[in-house]
PDB file of N, CA and C in Angstrom:
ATOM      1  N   UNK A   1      73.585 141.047 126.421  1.00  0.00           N
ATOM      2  CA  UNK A   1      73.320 140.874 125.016  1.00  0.00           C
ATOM      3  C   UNK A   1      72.955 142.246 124.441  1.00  0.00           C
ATOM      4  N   UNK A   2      73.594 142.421 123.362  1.00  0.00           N
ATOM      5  CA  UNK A   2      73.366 144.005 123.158  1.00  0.00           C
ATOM      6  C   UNK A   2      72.784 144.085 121.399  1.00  0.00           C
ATOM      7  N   UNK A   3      71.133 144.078 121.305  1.00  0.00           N
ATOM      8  CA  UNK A   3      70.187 144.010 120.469  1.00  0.00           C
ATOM      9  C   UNK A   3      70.272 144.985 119.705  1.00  0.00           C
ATOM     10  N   UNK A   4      70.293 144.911 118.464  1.00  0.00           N
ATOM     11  CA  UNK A   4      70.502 145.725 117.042  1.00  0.00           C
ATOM     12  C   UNK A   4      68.785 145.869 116.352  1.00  0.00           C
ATOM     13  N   UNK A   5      68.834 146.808 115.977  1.00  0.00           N
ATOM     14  CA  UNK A   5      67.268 146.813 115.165  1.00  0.00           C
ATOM     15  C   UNK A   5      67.394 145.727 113.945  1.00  0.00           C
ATOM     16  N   UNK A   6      66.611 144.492 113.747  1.00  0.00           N
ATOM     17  CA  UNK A   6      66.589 143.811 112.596  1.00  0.00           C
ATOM     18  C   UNK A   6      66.674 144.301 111.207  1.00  0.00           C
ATOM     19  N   UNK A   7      67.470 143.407 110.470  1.00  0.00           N
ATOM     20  CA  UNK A   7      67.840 143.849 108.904  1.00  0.00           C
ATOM     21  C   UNK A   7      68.066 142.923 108.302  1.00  0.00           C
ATOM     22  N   UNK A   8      66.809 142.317 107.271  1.00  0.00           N
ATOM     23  CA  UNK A   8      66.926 141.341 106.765  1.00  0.00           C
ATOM     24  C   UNK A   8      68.204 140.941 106.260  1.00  0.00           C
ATOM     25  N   UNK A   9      68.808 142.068 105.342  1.00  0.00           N
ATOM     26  CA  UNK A   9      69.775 141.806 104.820  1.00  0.00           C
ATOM     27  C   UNK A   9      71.055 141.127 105.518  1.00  0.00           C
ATOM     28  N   UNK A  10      70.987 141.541 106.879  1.00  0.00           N
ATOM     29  CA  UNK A  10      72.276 141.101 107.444  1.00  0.00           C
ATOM     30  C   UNK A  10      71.985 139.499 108.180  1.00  0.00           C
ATOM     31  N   UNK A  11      70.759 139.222 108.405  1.00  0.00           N
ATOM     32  CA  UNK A  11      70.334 138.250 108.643  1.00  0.00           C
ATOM     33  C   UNK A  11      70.410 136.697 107.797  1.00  0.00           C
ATOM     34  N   UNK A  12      70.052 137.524 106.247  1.00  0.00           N
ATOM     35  CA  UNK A  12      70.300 136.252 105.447  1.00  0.00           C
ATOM     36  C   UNK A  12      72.276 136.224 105.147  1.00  0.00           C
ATOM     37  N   UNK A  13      72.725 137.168 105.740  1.00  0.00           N
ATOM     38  CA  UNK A  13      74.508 137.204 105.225  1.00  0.00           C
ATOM     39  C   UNK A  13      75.109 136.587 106.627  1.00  0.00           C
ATOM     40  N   UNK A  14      73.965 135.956 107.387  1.00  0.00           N
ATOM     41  CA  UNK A  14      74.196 135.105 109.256  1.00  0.00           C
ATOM     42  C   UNK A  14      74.741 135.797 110.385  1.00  0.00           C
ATOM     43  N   UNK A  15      73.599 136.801 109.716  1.00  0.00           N
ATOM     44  CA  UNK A  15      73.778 137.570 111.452  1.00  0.00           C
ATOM     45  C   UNK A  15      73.050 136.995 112.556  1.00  0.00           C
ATOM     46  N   UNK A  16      73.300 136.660 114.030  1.00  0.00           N
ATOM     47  CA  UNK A  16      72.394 135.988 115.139  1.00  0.00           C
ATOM     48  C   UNK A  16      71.165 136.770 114.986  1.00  0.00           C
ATOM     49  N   UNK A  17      70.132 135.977 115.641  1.00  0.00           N
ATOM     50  CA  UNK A  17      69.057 136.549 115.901  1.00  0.00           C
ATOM     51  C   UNK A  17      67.742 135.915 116.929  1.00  0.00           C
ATOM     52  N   UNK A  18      67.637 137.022 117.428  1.00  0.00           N
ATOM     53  CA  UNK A  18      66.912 136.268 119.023  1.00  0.00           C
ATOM     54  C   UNK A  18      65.452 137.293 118.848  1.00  0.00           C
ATOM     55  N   UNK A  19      64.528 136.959 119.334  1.00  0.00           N
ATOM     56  CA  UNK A  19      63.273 137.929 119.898  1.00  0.00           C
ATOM     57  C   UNK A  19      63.114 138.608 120.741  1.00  0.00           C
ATOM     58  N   UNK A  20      61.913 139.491 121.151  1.00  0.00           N
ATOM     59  CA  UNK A  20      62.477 140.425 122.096  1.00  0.00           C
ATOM     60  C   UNK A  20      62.430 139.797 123.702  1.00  0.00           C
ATOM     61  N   UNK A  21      62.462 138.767 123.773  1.00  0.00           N
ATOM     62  CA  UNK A  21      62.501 137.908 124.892  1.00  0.00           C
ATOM     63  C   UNK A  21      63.084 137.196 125.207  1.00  0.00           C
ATOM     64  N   UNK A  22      64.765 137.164 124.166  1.00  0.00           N
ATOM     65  CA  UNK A  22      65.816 136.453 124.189  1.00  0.00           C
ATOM     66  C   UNK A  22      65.703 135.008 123.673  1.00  0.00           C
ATOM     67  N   UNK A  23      65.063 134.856 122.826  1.00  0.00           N
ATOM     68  CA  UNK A  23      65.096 133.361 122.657  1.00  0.00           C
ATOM     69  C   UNK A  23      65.506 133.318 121.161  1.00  0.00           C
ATOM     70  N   UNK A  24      66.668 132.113 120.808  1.00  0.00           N
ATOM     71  CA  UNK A  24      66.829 132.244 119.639  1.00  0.00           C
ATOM     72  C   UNK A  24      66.029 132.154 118.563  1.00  0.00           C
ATOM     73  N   UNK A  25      66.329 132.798 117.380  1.00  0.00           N
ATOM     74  CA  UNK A  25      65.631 132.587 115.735  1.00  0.00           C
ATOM     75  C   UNK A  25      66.291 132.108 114.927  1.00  0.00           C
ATOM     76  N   UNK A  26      66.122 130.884 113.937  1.00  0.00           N
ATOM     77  CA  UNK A  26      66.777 131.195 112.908  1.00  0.00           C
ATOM     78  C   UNK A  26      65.779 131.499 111.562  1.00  0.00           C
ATOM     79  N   UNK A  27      66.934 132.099 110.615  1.00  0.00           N
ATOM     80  CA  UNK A  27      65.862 132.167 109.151  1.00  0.00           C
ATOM     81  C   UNK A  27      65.923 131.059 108.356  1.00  0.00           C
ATOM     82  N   UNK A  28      64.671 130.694 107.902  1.00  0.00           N
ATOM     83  CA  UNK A  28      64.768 130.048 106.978  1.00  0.00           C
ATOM     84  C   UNK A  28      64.207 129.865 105.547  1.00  0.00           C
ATOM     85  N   UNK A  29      65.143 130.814 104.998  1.00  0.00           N
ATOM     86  CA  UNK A  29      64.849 130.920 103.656  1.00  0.00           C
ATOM     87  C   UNK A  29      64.020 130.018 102.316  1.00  0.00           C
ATOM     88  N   UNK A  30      64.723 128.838 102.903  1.00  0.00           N
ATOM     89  CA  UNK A  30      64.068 128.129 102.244  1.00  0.00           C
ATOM     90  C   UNK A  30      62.809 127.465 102.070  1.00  0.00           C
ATOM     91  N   UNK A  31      62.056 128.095 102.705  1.00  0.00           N
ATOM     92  CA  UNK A  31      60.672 127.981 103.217  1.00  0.00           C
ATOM     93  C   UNK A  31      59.307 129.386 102.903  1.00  0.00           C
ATOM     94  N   UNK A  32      60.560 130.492 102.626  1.00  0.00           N
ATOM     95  CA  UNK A  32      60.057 131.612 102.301  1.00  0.00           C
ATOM     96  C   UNK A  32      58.469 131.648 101.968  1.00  0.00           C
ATOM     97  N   UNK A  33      57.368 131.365 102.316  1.00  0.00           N
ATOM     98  CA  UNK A  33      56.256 131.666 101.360  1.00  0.00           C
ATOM     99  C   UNK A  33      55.926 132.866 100.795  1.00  0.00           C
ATOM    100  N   UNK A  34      54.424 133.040 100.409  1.00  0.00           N
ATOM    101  CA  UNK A  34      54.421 133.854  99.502  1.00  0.00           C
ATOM    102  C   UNK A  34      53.986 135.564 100.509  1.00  0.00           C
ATOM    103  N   UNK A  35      53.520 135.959 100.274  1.00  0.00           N
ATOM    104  CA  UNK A  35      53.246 137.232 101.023  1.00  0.00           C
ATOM    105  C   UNK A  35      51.313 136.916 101.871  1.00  0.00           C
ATOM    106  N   UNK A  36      51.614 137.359 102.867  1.00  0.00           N
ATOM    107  CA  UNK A  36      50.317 136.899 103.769  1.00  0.00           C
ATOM    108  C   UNK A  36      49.601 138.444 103.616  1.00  0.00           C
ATOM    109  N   UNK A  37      48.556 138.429 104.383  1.00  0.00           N
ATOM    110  CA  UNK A  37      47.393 139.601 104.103  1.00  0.00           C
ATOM    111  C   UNK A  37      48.099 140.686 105.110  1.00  0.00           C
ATOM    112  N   UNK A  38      49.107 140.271 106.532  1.00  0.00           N
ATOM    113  CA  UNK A  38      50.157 141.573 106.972  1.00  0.00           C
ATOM    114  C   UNK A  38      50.764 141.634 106.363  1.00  0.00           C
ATOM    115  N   UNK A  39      51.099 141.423 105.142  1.00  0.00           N
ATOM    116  CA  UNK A  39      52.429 141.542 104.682  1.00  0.00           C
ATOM    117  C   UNK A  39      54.224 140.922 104.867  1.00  0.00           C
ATOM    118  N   UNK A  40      53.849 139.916 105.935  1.00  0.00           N
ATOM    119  CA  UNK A  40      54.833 138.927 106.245  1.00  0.00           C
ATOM    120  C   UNK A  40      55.064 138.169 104.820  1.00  0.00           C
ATOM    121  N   UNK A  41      56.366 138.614 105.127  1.00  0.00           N
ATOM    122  CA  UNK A  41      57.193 137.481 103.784  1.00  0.00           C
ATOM    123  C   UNK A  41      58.309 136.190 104.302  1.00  0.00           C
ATOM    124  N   UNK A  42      58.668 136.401 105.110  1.00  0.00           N
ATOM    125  CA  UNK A  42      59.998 135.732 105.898  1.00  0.00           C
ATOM    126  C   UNK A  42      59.520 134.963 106.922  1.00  0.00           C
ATOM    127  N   UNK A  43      60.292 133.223 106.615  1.00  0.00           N
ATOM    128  CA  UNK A  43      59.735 132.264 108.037  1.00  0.00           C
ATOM    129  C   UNK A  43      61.371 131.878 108.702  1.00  0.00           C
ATOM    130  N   UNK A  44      60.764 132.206 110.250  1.00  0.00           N
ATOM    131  CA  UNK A  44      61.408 131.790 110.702  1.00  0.00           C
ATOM    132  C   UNK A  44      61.398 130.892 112.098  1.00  0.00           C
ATOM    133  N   UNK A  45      61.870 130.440 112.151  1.00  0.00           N
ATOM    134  CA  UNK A  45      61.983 129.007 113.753  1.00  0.00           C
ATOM    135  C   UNK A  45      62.268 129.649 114.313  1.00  0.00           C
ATOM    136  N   UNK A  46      61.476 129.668 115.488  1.00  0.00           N
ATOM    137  CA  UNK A  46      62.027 130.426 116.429  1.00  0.00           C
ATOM    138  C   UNK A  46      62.321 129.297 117.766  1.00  0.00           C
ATOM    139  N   UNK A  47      62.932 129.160 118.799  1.00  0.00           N
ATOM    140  CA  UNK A  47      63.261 128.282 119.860  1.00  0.00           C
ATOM    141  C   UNK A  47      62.324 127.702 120.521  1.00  0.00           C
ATOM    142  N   UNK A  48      61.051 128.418 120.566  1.00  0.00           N
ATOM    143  CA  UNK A  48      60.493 127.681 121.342  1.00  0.00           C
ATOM    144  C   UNK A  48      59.624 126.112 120.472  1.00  0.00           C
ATOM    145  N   UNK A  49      60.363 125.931 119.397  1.00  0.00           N
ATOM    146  CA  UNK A  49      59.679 124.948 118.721  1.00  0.00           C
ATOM    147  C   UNK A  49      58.988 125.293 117.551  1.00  0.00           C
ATOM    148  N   UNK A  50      58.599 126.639 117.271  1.00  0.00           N
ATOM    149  CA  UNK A  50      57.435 127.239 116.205  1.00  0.00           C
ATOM    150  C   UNK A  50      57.686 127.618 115.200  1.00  0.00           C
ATOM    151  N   UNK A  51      57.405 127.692 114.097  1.00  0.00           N
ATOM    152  CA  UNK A  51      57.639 129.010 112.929  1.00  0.00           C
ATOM    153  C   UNK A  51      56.813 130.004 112.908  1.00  0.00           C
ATOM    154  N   UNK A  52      57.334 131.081 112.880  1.00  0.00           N
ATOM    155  CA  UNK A  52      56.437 132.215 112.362  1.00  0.00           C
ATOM    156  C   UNK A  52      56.874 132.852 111.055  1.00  0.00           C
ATOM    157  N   UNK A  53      55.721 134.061 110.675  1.00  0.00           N
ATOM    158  CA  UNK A  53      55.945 134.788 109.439  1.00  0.00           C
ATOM    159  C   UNK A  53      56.389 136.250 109.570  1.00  0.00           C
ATOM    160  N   UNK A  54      57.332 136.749 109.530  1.00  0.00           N
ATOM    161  CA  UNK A  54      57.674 138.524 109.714  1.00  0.00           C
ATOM    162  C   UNK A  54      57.834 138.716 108.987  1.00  0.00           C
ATOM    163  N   UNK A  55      57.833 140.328 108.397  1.00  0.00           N
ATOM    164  CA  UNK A  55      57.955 141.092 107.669  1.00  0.00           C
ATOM    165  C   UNK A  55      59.191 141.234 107.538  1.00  0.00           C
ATOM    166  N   UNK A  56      59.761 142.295 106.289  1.00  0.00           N
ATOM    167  CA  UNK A  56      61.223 142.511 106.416  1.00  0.00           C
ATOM    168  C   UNK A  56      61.638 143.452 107.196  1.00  0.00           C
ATOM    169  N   UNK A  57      60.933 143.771 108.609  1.00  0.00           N
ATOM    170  CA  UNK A  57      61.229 144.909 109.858  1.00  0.00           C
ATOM    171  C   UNK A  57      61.276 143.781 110.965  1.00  0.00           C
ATOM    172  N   UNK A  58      60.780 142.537 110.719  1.00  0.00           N
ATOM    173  CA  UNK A  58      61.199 141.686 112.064  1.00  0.00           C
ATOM    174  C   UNK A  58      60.169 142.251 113.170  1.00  0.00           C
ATOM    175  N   UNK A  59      58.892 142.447 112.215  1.00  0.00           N
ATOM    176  CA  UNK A  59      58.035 142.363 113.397  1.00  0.00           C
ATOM    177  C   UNK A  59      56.616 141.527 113.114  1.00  0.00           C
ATOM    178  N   UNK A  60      56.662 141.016 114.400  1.00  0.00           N
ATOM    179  CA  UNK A  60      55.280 139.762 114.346  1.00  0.00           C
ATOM    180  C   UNK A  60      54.177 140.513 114.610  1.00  0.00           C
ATOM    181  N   UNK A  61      52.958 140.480 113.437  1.00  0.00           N
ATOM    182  CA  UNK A  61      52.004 141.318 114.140  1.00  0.00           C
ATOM    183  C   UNK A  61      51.242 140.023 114.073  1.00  0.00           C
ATOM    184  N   UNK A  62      50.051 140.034 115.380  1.00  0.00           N
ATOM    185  CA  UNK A  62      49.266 139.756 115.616  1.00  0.00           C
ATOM    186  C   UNK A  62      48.039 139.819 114.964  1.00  0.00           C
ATOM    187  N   UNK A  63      47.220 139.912 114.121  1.00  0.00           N
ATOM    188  CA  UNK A  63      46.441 140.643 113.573  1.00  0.00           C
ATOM    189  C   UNK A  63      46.349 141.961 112.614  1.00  0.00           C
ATOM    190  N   UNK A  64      46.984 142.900 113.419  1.00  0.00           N
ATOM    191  CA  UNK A  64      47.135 144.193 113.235  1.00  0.00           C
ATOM    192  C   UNK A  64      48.210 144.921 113.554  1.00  0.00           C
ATOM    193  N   UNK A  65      48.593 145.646 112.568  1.00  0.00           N
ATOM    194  CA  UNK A  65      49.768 146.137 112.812  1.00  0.00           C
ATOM    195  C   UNK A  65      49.556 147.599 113.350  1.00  0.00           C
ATOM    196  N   UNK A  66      50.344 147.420 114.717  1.00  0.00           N
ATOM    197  CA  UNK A  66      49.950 148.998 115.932  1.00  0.00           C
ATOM    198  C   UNK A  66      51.616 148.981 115.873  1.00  0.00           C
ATOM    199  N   UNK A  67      51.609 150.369 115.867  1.00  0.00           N
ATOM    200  CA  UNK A  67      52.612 151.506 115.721  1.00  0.00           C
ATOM    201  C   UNK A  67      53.434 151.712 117.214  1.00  0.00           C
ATOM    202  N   UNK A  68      55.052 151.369 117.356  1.00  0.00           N
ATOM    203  CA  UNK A  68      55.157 151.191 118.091  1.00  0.00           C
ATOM    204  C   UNK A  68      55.370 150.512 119.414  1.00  0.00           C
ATOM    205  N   UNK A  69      54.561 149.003 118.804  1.00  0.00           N
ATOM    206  CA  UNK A  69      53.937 148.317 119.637  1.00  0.00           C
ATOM    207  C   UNK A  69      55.388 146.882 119.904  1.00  0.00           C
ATOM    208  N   UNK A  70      56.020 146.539 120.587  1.00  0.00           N
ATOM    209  CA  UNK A  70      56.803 145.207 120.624  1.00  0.00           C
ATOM    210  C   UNK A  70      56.207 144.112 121.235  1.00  0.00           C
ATOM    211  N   UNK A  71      55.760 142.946 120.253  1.00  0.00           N
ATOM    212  CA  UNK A  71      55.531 141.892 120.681  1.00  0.00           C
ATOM    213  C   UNK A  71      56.457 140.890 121.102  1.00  0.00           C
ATOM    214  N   UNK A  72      56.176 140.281 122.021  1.00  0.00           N
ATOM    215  CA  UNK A  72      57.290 139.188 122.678  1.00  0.00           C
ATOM    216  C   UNK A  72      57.846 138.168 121.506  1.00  0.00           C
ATOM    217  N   UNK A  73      57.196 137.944 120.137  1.00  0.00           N
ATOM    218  CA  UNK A  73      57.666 137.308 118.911  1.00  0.00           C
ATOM    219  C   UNK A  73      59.074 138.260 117.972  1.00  0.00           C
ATOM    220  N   UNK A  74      58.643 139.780 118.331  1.00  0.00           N
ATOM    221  CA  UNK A  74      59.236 140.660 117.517  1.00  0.00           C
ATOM    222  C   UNK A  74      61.002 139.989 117.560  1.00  0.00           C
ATOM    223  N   UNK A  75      61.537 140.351 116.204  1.00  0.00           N
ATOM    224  CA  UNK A  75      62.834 139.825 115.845  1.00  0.00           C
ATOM    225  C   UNK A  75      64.391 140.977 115.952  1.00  0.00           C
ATOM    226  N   UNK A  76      65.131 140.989 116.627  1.00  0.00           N
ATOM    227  CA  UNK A  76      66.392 141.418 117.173  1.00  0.00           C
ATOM    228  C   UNK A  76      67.693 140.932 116.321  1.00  0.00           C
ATOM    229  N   UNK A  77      68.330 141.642 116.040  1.00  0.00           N
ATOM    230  CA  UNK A  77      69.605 141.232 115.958  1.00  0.00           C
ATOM    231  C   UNK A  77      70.635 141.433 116.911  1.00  0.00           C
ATOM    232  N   UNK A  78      71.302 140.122 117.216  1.00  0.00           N
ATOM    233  CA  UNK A  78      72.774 140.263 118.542  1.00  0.00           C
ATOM    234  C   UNK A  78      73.809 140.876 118.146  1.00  0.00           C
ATOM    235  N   UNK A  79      74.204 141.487 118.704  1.00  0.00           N
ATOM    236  CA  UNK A  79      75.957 142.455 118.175  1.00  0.00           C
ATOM    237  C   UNK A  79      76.809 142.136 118.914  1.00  0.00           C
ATOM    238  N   UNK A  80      77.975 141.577 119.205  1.00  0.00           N
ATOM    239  CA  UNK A  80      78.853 141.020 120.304  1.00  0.00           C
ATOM    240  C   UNK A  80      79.165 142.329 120.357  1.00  0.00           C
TER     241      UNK A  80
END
């Protein structure tokens, strides 16, 4: 599987998208809420049953956002 840095844009135009632990995501726009105190704007399902909230970099912070840092939530795009 050969992982692309996330881009919202290509995401909402249905590009695949998995985490950094291979498990699928989808977006779902229509659920969008409003902006959280990280700055997550975007929900998405992710496979294991859950939704979460990312930013438009496709990354899940925990609390705090550390520089660098990949969480096993963080969001990928697939490139055949």
């Amino acid at each position: 599987m050969n992982l692309q840095p996330f881009d919202i844009e290509k995401v909402k135009a249905g590009a695949k998208v998995v985490t950094s632990e291979g498990r699928e995501a989808r977006y779902d726009g229509e659920l969008d809420p409003c902006i959280d105190e990280m700055h997550r704007t975007h929900l998405f399902y992710v496979g294991d049953g859950s939704y979460y909230l990312y930013g438009d970099d496709g990354k899940f912070y925990a609390g705090t956002k550390v520089e660098n840092h990949i969480e096993r939530h963080d969001l990928f795009i697939v490139e055949k």
